[in-house]
N, C-alpha and C. Protein backbone atom coordinates (compact mmCIF):
# COMPACT_ATOMS: atom_id res chain seq x y z
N UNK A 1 161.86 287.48 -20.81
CA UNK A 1 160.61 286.77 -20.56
C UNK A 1 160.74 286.08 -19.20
N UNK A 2 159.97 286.43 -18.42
CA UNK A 2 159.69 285.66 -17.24
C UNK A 2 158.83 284.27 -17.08
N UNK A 3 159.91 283.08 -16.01
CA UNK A 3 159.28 282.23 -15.91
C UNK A 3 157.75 282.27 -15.58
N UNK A 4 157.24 282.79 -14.88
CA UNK A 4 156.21 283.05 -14.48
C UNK A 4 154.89 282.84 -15.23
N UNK A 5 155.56 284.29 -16.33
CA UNK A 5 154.85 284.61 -17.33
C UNK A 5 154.39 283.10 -18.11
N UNK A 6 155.94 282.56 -18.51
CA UNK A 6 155.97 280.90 -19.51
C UNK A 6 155.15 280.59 -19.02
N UNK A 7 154.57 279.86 -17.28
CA UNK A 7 153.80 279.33 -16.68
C UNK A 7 152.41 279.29 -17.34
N UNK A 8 151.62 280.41 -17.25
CA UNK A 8 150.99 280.95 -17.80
C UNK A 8 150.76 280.76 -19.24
N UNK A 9 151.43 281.20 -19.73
CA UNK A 9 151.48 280.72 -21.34
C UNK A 9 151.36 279.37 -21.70
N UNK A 10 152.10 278.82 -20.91
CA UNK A 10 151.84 277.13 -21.40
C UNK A 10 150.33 276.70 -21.23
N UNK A 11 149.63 277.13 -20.19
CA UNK A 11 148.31 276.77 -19.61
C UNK A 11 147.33 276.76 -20.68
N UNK A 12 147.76 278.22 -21.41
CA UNK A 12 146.62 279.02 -22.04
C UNK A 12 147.00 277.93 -23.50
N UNK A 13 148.15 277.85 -24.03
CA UNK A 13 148.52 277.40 -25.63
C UNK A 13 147.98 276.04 -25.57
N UNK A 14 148.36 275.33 -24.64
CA UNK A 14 148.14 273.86 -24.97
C UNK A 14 146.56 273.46 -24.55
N UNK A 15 146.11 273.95 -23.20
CA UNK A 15 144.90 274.33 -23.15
C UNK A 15 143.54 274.15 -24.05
N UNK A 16 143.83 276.03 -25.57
CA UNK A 16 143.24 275.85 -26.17
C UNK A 16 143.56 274.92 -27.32
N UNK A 17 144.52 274.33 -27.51
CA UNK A 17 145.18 273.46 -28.06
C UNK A 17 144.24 272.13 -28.33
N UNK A 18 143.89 271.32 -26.62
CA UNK A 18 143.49 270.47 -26.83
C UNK A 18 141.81 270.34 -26.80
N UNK A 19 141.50 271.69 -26.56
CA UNK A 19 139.44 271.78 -26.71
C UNK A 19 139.55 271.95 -27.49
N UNK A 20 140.45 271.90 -29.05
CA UNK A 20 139.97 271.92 -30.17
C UNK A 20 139.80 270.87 -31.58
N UNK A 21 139.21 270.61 -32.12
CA UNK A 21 139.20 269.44 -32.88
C UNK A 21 139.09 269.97 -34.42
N UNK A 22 139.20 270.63 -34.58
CA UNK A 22 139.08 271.76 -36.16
C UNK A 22 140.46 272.82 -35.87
N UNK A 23 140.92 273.43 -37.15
CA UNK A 23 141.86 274.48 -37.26
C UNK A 23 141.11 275.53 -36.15
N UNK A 24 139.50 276.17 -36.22
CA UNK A 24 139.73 277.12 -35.32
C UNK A 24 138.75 276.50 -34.96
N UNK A 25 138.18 277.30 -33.43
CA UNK A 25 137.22 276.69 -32.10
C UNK A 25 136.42 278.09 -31.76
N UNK A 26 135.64 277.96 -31.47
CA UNK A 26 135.08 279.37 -30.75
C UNK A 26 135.73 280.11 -29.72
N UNK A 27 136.58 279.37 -28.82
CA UNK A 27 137.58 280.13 -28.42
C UNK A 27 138.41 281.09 -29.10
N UNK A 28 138.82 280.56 -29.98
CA UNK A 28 139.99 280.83 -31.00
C UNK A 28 139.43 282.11 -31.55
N UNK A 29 138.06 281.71 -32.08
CA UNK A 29 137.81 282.94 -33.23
C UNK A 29 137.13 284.25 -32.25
N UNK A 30 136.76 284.03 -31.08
CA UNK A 30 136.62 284.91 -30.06
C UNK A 30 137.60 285.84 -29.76
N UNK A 31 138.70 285.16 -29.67
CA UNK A 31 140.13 286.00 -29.24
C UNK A 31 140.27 286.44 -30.78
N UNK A 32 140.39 286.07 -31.74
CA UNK A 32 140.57 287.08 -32.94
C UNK A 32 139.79 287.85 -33.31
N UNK A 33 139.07 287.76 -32.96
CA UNK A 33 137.83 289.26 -33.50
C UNK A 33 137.79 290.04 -32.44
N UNK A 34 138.58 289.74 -31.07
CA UNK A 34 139.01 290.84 -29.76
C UNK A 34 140.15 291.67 -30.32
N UNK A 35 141.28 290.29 -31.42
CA UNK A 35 142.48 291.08 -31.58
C UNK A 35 142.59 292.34 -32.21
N UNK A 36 143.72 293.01 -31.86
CA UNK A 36 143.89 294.64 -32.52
C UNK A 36 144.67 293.94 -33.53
N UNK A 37 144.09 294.66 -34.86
CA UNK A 37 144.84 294.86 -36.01
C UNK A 37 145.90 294.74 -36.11
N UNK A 38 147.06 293.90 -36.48
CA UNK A 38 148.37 294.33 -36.78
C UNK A 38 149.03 295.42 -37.61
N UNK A 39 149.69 296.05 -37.25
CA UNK A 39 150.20 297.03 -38.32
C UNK A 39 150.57 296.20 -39.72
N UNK A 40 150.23 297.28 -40.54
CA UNK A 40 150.85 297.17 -42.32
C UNK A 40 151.96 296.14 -42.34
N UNK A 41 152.00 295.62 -43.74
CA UNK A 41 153.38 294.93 -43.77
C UNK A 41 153.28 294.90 -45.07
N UNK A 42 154.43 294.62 -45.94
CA UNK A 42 154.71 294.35 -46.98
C UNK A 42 155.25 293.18 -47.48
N UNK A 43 155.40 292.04 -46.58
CA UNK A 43 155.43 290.87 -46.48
C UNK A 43 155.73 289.93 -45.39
N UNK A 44 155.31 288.93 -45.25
CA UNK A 44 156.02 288.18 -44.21
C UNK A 44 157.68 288.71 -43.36
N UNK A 45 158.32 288.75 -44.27
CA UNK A 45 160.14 289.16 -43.71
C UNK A 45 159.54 290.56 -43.20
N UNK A 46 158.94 291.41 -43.04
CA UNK A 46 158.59 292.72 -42.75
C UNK A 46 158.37 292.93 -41.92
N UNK A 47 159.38 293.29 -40.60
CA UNK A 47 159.29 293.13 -38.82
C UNK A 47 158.33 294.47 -38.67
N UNK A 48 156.91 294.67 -38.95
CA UNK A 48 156.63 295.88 -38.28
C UNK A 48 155.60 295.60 -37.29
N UNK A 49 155.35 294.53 -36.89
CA UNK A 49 154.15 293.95 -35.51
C UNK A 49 155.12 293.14 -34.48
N UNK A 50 154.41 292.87 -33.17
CA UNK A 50 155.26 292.09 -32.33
C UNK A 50 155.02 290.57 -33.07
N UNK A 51 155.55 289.46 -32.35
CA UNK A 51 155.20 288.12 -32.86
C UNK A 51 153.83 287.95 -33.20
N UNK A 52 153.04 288.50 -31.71
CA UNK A 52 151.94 288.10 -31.63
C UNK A 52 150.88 288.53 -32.62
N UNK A 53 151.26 289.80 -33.00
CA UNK A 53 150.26 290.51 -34.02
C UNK A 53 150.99 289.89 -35.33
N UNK A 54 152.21 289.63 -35.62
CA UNK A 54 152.60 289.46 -37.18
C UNK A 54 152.21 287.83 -37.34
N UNK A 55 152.45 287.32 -36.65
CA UNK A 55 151.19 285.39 -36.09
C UNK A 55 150.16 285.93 -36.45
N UNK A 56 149.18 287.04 -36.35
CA UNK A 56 147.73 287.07 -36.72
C UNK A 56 147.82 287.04 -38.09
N UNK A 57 148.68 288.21 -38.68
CA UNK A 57 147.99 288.41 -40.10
C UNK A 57 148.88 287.07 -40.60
N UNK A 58 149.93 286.76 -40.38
CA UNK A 58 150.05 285.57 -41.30
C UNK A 58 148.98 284.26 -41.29
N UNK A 59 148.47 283.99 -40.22
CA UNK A 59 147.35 283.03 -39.83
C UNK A 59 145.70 283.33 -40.39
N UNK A 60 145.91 284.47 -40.08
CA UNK A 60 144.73 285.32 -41.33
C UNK A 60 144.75 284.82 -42.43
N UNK A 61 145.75 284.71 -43.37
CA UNK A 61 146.00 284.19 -44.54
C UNK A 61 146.03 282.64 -44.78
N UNK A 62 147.27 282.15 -44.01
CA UNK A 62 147.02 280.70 -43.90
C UNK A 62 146.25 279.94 -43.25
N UNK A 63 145.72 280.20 -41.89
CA UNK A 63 145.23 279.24 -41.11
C UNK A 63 145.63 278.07 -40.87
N UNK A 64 146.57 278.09 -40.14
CA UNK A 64 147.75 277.18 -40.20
C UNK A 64 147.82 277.02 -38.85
N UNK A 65 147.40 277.71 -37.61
CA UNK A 65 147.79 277.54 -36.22
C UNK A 65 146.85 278.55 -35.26
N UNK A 66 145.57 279.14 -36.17
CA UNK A 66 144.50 279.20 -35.47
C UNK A 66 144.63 279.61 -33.85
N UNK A 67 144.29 278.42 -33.70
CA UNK A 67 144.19 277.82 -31.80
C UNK A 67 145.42 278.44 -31.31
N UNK A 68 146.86 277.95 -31.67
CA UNK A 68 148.04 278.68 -31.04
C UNK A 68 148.10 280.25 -31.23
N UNK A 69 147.94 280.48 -32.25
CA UNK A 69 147.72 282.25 -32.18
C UNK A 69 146.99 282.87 -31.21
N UNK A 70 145.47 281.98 -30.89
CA UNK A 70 144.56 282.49 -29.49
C UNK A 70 144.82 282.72 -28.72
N UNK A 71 145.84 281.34 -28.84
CA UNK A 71 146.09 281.50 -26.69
C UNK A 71 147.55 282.33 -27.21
N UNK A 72 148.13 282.64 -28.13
CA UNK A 72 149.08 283.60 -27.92
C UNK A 72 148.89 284.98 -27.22
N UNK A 73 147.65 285.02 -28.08
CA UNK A 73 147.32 286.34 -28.16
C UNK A 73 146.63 286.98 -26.80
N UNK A 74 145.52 285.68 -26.14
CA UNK A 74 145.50 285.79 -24.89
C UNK A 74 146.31 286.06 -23.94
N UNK A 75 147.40 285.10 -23.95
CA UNK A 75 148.57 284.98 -22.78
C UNK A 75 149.77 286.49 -22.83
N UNK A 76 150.16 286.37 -24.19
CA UNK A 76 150.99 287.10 -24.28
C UNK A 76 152.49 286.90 -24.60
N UNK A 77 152.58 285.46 -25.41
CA UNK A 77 153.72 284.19 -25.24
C UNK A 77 154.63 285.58 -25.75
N UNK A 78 155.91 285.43 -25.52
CA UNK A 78 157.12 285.88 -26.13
C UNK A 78 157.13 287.54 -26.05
N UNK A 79 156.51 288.33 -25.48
CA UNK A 79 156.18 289.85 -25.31
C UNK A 79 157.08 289.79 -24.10
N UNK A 80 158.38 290.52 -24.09
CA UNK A 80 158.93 290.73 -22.78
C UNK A 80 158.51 291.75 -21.80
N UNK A 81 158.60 291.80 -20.78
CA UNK A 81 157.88 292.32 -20.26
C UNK A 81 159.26 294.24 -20.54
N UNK A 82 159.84 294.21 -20.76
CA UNK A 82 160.49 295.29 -21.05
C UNK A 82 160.53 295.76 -22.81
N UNK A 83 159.96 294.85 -23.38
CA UNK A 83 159.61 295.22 -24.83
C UNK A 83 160.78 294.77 -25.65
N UNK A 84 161.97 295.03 -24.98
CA UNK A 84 163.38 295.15 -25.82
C UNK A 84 163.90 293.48 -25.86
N UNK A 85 162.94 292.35 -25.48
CA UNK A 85 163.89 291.14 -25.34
C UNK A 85 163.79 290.51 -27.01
N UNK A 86 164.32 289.48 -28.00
CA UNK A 86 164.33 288.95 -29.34
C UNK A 86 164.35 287.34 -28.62
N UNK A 87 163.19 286.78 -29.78
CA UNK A 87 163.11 285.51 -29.49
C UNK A 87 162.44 284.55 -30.65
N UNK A 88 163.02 283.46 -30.61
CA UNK A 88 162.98 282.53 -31.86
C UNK A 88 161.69 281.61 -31.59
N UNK A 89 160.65 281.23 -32.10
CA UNK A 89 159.08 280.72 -31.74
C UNK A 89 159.41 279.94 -32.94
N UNK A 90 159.22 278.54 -32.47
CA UNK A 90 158.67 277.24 -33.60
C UNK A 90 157.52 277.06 -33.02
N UNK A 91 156.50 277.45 -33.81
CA UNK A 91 155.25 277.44 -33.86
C UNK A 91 154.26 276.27 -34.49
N UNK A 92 153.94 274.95 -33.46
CA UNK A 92 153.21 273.94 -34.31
C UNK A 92 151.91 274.30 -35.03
N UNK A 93 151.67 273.90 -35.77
CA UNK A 93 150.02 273.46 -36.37
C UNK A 93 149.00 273.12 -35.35
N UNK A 94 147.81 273.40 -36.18
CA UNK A 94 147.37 272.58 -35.18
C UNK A 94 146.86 271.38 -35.58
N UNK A 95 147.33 271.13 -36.90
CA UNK A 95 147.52 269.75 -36.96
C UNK A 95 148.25 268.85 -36.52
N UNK A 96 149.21 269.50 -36.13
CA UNK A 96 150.24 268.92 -35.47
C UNK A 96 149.76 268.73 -34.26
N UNK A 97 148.94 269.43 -33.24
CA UNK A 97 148.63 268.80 -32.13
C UNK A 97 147.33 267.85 -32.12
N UNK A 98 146.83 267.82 -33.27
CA UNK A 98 145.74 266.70 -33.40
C UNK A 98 146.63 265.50 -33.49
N UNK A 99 147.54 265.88 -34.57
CA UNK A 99 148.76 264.15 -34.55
C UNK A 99 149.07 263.57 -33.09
N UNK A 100 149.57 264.60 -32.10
CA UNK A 100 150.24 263.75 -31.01
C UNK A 100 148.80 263.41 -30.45
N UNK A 101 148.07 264.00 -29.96
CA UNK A 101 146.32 263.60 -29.96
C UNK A 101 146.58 262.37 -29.91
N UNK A 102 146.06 262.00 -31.03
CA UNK A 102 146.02 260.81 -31.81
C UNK A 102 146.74 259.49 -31.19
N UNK A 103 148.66 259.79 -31.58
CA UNK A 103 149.08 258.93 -31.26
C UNK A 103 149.14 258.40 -29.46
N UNK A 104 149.03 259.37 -28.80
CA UNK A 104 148.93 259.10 -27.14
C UNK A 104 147.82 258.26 -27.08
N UNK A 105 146.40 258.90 -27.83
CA UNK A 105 145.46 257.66 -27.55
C UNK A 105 145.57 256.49 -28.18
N UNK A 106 146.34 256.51 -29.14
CA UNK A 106 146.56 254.61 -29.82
C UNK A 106 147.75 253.70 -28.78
N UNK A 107 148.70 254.56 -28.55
CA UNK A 107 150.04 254.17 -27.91
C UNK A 107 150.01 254.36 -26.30
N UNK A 108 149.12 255.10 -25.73
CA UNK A 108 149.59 255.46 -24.39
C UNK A 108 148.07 255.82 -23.56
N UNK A 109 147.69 255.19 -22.55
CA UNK A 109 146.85 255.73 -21.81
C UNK A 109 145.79 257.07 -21.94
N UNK A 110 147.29 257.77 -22.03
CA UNK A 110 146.81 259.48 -21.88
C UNK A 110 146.43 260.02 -22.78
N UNK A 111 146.00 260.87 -22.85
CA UNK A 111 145.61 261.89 -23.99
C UNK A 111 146.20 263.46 -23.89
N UNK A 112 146.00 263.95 -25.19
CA UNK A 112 146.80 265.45 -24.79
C UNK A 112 145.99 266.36 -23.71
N UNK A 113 144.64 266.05 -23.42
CA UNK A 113 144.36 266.72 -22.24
C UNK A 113 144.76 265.92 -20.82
N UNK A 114 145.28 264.94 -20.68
CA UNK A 114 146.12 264.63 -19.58
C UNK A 114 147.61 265.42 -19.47
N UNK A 115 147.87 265.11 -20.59
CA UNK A 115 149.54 266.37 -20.36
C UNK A 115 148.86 268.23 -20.13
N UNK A 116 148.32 268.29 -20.92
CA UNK A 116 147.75 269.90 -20.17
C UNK A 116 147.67 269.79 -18.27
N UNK A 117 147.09 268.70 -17.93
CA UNK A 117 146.40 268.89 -16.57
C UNK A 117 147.66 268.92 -15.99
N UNK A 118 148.89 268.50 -16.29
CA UNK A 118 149.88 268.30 -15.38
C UNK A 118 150.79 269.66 -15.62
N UNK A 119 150.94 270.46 -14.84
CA UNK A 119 151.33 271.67 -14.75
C UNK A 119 152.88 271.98 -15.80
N UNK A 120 153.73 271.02 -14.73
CA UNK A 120 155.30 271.37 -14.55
C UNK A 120 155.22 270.61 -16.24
N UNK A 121 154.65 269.47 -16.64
CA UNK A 121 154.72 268.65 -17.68
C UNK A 121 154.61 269.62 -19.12
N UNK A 122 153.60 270.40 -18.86
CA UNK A 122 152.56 271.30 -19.83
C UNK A 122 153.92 272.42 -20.23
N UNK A 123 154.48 273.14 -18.97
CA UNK A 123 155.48 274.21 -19.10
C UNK A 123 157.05 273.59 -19.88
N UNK A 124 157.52 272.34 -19.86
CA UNK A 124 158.06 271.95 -20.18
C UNK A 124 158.61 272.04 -21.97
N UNK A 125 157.12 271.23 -21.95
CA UNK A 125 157.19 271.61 -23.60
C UNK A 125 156.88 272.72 -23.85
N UNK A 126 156.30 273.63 -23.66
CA UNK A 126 155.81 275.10 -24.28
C UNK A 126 157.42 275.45 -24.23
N UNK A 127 158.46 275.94 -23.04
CA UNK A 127 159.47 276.35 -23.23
C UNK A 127 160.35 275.71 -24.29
N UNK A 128 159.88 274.47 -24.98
CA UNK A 128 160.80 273.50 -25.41
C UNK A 128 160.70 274.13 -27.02
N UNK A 129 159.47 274.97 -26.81
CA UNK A 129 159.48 275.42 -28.67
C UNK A 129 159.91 276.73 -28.29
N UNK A 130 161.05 276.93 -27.70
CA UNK A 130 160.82 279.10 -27.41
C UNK A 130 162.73 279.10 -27.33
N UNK A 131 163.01 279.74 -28.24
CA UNK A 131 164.38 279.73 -28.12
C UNK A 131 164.66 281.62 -28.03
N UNK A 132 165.86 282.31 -27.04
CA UNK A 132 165.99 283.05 -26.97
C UNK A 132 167.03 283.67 -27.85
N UNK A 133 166.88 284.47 -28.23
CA UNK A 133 167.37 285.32 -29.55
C UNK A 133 167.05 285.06 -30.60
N UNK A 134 167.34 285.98 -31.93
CA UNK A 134 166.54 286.16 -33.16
C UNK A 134 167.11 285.61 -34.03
N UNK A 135 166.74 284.09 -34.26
CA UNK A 135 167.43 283.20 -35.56
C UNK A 135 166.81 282.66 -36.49
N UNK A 136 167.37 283.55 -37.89
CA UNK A 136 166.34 283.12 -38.92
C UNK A 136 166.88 282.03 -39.17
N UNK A 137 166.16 281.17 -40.74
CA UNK A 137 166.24 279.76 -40.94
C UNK A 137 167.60 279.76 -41.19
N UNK A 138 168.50 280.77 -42.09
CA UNK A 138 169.86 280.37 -42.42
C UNK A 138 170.91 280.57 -41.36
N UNK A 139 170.50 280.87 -39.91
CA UNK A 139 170.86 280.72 -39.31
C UNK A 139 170.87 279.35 -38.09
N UNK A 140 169.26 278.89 -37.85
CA UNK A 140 169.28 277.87 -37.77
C UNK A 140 169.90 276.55 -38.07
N UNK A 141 169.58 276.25 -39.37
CA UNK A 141 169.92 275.13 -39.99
C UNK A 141 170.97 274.89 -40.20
N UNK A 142 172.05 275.60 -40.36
CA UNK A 142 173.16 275.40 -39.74
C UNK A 142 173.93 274.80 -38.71
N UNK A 143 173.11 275.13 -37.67
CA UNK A 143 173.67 274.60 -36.32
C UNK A 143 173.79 273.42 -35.86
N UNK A 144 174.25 272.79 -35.49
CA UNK A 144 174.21 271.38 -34.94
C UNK A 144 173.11 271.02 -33.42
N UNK A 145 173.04 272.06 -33.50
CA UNK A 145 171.76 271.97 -31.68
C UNK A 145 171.39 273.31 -31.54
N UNK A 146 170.38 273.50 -31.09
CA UNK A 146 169.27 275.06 -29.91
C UNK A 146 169.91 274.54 -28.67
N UNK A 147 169.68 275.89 -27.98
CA UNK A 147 169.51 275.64 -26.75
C UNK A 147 167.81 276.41 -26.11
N UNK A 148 167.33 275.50 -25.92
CA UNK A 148 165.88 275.70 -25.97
C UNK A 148 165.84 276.26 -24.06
N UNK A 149 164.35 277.30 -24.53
CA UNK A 149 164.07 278.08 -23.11
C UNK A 149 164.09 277.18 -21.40
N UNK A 150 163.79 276.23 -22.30
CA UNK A 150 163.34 275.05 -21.07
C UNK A 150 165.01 274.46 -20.73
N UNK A 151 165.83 274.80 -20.93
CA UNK A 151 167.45 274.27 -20.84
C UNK A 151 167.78 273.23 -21.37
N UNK A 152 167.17 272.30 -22.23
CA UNK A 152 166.98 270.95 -23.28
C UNK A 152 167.65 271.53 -24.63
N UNK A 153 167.85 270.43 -25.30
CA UNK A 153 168.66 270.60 -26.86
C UNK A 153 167.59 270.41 -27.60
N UNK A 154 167.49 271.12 -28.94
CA UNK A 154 167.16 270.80 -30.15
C UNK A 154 168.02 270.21 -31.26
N UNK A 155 167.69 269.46 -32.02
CA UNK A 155 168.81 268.99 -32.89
C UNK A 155 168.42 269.61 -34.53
N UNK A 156 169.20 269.93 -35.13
CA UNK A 156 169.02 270.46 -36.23
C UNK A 156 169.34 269.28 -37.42
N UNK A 157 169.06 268.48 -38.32
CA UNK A 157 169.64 267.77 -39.44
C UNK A 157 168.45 267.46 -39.86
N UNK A 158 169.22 267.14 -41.50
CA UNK A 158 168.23 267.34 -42.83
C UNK A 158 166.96 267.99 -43.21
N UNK A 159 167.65 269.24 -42.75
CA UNK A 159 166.84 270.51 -43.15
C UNK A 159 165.46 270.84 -42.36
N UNK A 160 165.74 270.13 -41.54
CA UNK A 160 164.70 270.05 -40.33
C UNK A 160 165.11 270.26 -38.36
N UNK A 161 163.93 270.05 -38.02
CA UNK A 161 165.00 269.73 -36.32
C UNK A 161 164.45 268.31 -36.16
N UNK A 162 165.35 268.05 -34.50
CA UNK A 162 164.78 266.53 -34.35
C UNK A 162 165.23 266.91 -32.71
N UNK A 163 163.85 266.05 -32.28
CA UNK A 163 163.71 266.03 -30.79
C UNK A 163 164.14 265.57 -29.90
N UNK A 164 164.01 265.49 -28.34
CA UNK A 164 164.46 264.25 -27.49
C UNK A 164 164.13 263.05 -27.93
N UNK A 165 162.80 262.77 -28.77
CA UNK A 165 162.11 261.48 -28.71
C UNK A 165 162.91 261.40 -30.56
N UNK A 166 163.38 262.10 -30.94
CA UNK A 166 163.86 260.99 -32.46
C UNK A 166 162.89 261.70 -33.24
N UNK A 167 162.08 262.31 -32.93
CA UNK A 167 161.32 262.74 -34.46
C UNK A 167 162.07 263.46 -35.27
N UNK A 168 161.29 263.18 -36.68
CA UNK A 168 161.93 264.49 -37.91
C UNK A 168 160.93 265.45 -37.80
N UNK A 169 161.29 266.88 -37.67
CA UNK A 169 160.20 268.15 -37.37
C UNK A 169 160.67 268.79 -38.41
N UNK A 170 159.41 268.87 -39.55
CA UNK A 170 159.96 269.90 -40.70
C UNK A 170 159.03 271.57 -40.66
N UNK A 171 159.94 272.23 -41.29
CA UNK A 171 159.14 273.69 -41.44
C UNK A 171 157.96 273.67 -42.54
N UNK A 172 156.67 274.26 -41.64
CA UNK A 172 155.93 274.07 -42.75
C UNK A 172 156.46 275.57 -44.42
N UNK A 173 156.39 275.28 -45.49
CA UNK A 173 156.69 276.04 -46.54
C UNK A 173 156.26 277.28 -46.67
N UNK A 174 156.72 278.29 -47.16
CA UNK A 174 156.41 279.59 -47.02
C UNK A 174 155.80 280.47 -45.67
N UNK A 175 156.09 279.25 -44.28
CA UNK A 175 155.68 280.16 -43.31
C UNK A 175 156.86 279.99 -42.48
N UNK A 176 158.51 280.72 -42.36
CA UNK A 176 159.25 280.74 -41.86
C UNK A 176 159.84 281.75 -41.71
N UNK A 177 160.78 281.99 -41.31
CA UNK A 177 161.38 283.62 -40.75
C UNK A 177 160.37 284.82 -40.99
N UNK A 178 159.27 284.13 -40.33
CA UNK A 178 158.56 285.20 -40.50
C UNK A 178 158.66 286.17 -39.44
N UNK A 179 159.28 287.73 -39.79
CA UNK A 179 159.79 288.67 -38.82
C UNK A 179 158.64 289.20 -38.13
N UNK A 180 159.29 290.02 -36.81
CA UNK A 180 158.82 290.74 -35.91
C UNK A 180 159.42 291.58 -35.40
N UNK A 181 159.07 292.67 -34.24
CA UNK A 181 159.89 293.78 -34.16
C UNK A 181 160.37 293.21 -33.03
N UNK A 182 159.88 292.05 -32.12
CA UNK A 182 160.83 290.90 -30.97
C UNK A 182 161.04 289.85 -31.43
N UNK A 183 161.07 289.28 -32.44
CA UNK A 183 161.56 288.18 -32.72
C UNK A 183 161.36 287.16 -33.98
N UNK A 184 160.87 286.41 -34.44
CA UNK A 184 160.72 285.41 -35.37
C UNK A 184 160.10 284.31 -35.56
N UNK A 185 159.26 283.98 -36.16
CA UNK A 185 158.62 282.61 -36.05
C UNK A 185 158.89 281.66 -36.77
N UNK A 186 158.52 280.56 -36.53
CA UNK A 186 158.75 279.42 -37.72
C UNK A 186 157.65 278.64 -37.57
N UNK A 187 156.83 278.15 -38.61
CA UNK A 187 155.44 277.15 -38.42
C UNK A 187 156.68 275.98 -38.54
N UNK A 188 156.02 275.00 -37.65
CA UNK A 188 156.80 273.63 -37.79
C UNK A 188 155.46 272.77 -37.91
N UNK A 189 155.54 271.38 -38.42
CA UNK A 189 154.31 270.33 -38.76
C UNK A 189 153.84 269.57 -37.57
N UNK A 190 155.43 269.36 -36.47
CA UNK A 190 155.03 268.42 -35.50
C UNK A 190 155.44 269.19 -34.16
N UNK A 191 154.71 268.50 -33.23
CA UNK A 191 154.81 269.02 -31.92
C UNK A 191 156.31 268.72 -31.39
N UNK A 192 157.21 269.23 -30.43
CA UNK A 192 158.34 269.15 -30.32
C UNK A 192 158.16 268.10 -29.02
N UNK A 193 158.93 267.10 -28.92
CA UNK A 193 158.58 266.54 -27.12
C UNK A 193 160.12 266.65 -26.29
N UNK A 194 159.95 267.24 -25.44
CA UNK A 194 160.99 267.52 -24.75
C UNK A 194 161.45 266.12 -23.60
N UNK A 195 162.75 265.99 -23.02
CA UNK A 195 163.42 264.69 -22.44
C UNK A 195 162.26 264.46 -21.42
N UNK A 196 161.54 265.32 -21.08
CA UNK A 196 160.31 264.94 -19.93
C UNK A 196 159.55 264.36 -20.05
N UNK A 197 159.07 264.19 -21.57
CA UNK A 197 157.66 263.60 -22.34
C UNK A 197 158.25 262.23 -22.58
N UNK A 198 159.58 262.11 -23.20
CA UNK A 198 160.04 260.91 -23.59
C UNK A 198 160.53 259.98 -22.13
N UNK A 199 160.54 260.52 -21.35
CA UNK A 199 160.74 259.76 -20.05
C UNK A 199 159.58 259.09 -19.49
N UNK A 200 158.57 259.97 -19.69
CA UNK A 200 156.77 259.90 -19.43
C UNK A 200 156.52 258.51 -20.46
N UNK A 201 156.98 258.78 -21.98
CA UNK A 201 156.20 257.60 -22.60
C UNK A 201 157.03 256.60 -22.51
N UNK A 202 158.57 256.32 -21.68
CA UNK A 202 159.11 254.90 -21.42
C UNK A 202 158.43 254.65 -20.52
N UNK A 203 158.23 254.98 -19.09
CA UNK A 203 157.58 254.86 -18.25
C UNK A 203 156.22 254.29 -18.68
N UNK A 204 155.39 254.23 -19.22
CA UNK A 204 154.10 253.77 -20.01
C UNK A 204 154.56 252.44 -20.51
N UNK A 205 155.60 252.12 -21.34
CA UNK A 205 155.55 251.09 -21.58
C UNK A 205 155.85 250.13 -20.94
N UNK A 206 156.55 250.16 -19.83
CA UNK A 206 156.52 248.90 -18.70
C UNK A 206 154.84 248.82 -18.50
């Protein structure tokens, strides 16, 4: 996956991310009724679509991340450009981006469409949920740290991860290792904030 490409991707995810105030937006449901069909599956664990198409039909079902599937599906998040690359996607809600929403406007000046406008800020975190190679949960949770796309740590404990900023990030239930023929997803509840964001909201509090 090319930086480039991430660039891009971040624009489009967080983007439609924050014009939305409901699970889906007219954006959203625009780009899914453009999307091509995913191939057959026989369940979630059943790698026979890329991320981006096996994100549709599971979101089809749950509606769980809507908006992020759009701009997936727009951008092209995690599709290498040689086909052959594997990659690990913690995939928020989009409730989860209504939460940080929320708390920026009670706690902080900004709002999540101020972090979109800021380029380098926006790419930061998008890389911060994109880990390279294919690790399901029992491989995960195990670990004591990711090494996340953006070159930052993830922390793994009590059956969850935890961020630069201290949060507990849990998997949402029955939507995890969900396979692909590049890689893997995981729905997570909360947005991840990478050492850039948490530097951003000390800075605020002086």
């Amino acid at each position: 996956m090319h930086r480039r490409s991430l660039l891009l991707v971040a624009v489009s995810v967080f983007g439609l991310a924050a014009c939305s105030d409901a699970p889906t937006s007219p954006e959203a449901d625009a780009l899914l009724k453009r999307a091509p069909a995913p191939a057959a599956s026989g369940g979630a664990g059943q790698a026979d679509a890329s991320i981006v198409g096996t994100a549709l039909a599971v979101n089809g079902e749950s509606g769980e991340f809507s908006t992020l599937i759009a701009a997936l599906q727009a951008a092209g998040l995690v599709e290498a450009p040689d086909g052959r690359g594997q990659y690990t996607v913690f995939a928020p809600t989009d409730a989860a981006f209504a939460e940080l929403d929320a708390f920026l406007q009670a706690n902080t000046p900004l709002t999540l469409a101020d972090v979109v406008a800021d380029t380098e800020l926006l790419t930061d975190v998008l890389l911060y949920h994109v880990k390279e190679g294919r690790r399901i949960s029992n491989s995960v949770l195990p670990a004591r740290q990711l090494d996340m796309a953006n070159g930052d740590k993830v922390f793994v404990a009590e059956g969850g991860l935890r961020d630069a900023a201290g949060q507990s990030v849990g998997f949402v239930p029955d939507l995890i290792d969900i396979g692909a023929t590049n890689g893997v997803i995981h729905v997570i509840d909360t947005v991840l904030l990478p050492p850039s964001v948490v530097t951003l909201l000390a800075s605020l509090e002086g």
